[in-house]
N, C-alpha and C. Protein backbone atom coordinates (compact mmCIF):
# COMPACT_ATOMS: atom_id res chain seq x y z
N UNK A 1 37.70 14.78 -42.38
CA UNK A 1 39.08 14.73 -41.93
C UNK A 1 39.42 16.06 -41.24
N UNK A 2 39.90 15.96 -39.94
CA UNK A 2 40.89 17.29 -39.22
C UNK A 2 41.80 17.36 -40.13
N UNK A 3 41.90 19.16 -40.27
CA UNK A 3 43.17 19.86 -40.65
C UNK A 3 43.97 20.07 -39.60
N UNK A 4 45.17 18.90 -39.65
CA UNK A 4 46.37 19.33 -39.09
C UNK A 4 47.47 19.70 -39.86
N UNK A 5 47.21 20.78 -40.76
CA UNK A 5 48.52 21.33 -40.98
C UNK A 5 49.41 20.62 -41.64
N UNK A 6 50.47 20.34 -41.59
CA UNK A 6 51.51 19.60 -41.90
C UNK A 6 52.01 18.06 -41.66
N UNK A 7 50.81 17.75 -40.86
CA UNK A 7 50.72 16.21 -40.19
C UNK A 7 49.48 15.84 -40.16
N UNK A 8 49.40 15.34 -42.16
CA UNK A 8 48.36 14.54 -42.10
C UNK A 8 47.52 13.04 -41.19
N UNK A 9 49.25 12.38 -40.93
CA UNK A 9 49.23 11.24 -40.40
C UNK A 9 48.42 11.32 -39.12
N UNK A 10 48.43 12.00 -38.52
CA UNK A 10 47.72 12.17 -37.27
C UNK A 10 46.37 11.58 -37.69
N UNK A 11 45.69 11.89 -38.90
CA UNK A 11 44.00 11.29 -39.03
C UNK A 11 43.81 10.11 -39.31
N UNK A 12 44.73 9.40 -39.26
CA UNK A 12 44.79 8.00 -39.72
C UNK A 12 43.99 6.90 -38.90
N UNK A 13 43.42 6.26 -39.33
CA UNK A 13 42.93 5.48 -38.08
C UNK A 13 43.59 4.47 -37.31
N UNK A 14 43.43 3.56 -37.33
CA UNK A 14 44.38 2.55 -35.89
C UNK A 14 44.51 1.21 -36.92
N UNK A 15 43.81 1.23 -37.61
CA UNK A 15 43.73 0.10 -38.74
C UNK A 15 45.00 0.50 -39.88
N UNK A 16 44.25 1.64 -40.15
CA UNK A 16 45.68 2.43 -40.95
C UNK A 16 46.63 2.92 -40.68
N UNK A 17 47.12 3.24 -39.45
CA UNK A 17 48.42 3.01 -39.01
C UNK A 17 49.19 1.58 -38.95
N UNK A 18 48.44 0.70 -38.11
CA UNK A 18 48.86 -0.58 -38.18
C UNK A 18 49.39 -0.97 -40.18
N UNK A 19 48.95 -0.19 -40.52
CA UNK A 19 48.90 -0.95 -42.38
C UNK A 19 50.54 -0.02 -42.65
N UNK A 20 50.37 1.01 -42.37
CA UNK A 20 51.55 2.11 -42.71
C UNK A 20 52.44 1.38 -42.21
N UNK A 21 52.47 0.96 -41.22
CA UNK A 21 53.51 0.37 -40.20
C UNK A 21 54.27 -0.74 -40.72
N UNK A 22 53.39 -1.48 -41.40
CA UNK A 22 53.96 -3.00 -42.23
C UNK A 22 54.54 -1.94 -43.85
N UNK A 23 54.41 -1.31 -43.95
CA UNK A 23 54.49 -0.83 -45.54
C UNK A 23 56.04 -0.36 -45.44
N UNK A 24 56.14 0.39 -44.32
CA UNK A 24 57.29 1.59 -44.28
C UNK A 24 58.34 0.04 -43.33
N UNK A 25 57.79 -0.99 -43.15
CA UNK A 25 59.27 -1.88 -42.82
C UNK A 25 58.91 -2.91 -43.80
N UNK A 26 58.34 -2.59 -44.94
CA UNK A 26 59.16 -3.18 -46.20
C UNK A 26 58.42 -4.77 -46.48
N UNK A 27 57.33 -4.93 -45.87
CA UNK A 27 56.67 -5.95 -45.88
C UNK A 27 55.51 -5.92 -46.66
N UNK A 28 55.52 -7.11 -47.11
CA UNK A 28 54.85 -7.92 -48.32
C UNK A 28 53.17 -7.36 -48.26
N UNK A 29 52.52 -7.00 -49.25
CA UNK A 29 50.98 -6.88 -48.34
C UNK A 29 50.88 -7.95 -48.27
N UNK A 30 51.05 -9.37 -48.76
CA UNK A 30 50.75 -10.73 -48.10
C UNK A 30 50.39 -10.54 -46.59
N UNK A 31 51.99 -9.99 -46.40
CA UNK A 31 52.86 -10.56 -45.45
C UNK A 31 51.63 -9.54 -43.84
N UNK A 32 50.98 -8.37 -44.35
CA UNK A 32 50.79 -7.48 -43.47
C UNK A 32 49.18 -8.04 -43.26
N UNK A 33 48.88 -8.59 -44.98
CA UNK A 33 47.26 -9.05 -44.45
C UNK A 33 47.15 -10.70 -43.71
N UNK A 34 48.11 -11.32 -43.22
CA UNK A 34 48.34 -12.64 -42.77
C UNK A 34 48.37 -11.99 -41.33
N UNK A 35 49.20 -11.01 -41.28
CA UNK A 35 49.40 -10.39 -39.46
C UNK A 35 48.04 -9.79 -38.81
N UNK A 36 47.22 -8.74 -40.02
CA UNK A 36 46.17 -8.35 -39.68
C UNK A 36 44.75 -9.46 -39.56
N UNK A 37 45.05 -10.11 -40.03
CA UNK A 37 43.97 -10.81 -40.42
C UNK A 37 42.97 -10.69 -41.24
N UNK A 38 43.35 -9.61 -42.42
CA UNK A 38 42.50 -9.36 -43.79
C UNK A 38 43.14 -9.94 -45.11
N UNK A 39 42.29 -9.53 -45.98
CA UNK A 39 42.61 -10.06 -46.94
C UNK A 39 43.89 -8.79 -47.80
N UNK A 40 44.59 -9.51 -48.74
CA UNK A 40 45.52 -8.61 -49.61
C UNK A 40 45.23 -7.40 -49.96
N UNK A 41 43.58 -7.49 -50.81
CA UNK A 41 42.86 -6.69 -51.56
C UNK A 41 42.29 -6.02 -50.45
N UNK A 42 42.10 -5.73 -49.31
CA UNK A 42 41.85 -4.85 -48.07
C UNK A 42 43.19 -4.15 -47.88
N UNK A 43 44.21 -4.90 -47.87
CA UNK A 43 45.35 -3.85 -47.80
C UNK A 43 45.60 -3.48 -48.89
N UNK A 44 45.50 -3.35 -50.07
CA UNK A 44 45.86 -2.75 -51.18
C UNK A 44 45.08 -1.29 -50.93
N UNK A 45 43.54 -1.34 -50.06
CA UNK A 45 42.49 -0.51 -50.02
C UNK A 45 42.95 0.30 -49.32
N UNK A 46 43.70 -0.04 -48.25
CA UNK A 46 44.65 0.66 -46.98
C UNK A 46 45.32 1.69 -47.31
N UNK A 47 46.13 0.99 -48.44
CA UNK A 47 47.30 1.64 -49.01
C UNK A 47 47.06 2.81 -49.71
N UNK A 48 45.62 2.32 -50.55
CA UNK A 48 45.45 4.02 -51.55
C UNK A 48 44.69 4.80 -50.62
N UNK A 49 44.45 4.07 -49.89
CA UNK A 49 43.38 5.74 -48.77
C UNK A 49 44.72 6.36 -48.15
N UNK A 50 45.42 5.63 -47.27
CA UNK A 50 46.63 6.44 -46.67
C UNK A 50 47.61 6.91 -47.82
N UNK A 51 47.71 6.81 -49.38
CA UNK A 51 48.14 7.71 -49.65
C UNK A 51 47.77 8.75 -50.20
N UNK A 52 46.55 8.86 -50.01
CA UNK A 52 45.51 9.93 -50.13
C UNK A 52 45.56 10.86 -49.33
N UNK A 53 45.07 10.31 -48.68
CA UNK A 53 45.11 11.13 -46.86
C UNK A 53 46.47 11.68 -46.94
N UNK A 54 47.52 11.11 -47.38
CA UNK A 54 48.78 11.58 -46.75
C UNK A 54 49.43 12.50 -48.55
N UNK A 55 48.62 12.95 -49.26
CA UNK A 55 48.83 13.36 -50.18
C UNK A 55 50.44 12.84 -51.23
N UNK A 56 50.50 11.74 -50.69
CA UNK A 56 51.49 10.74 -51.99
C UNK A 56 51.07 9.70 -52.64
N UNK A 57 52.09 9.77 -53.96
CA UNK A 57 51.45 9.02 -54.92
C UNK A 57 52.30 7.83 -55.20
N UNK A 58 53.09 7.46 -54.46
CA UNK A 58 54.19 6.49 -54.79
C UNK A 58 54.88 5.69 -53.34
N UNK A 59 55.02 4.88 -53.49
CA UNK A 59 55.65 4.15 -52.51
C UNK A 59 56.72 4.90 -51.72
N UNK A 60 58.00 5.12 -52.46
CA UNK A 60 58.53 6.21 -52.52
C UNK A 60 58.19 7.85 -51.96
N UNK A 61 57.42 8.32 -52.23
CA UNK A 61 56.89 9.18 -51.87
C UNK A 61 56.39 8.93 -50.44
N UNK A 62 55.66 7.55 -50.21
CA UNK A 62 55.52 7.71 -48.85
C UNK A 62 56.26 7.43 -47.75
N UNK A 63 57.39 6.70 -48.47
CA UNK A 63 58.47 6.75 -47.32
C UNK A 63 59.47 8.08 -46.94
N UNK A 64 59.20 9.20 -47.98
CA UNK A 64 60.22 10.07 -47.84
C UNK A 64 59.07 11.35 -46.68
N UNK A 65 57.73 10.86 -46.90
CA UNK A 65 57.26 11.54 -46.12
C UNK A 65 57.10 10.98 -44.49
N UNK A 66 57.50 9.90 -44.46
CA UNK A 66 57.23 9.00 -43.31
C UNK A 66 59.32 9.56 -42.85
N UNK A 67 60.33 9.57 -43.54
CA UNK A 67 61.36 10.46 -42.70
C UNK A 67 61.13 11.45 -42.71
N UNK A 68 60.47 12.18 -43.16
CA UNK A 68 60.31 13.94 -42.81
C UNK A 68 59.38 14.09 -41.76
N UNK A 69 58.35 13.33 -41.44
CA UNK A 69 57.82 13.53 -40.20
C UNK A 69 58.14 12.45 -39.25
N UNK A 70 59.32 11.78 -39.50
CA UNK A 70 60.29 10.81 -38.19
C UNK A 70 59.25 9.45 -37.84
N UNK A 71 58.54 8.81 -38.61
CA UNK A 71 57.52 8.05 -38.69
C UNK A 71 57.99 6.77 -38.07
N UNK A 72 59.40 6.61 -38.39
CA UNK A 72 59.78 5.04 -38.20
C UNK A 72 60.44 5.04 -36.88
């Protein structure tokens, strides 16, 4: 992973953005692995790497980091 500083999100890949993207507007992982075309348990996988990567541990947590770096 690049060290960027204060903007982890930047290392994210295109898969995992697309996943962040359904998370932070509040949608179902059903709802995000029916759009992607994976399964639930692939986005559940999504979910704990990007909040890894993005050093949060809570849903919560990643939305308050997704307004501090203007995500939405």
């Amino acid at each position: 992973m690049t060290e960027r500083g204060d903007a982890p999100h930047r290392d994210l890949s295109a898969r995992e953005r697309q996943v962040l993207q359904g998370l932070l507007a509040g949608d179902a992982m059903d709802a995000i692995a029916a759009r992607l075309q994976l399964s639930a348990k692939t986005v559940a996988n999504y979910q704990s790497l990007i909040r890894r990567k993005l050093g949060v541990g809570s849903a919560m947590a990643l939305f308050r980091y997704a307004q501090r770096h203007r995500l939405f």
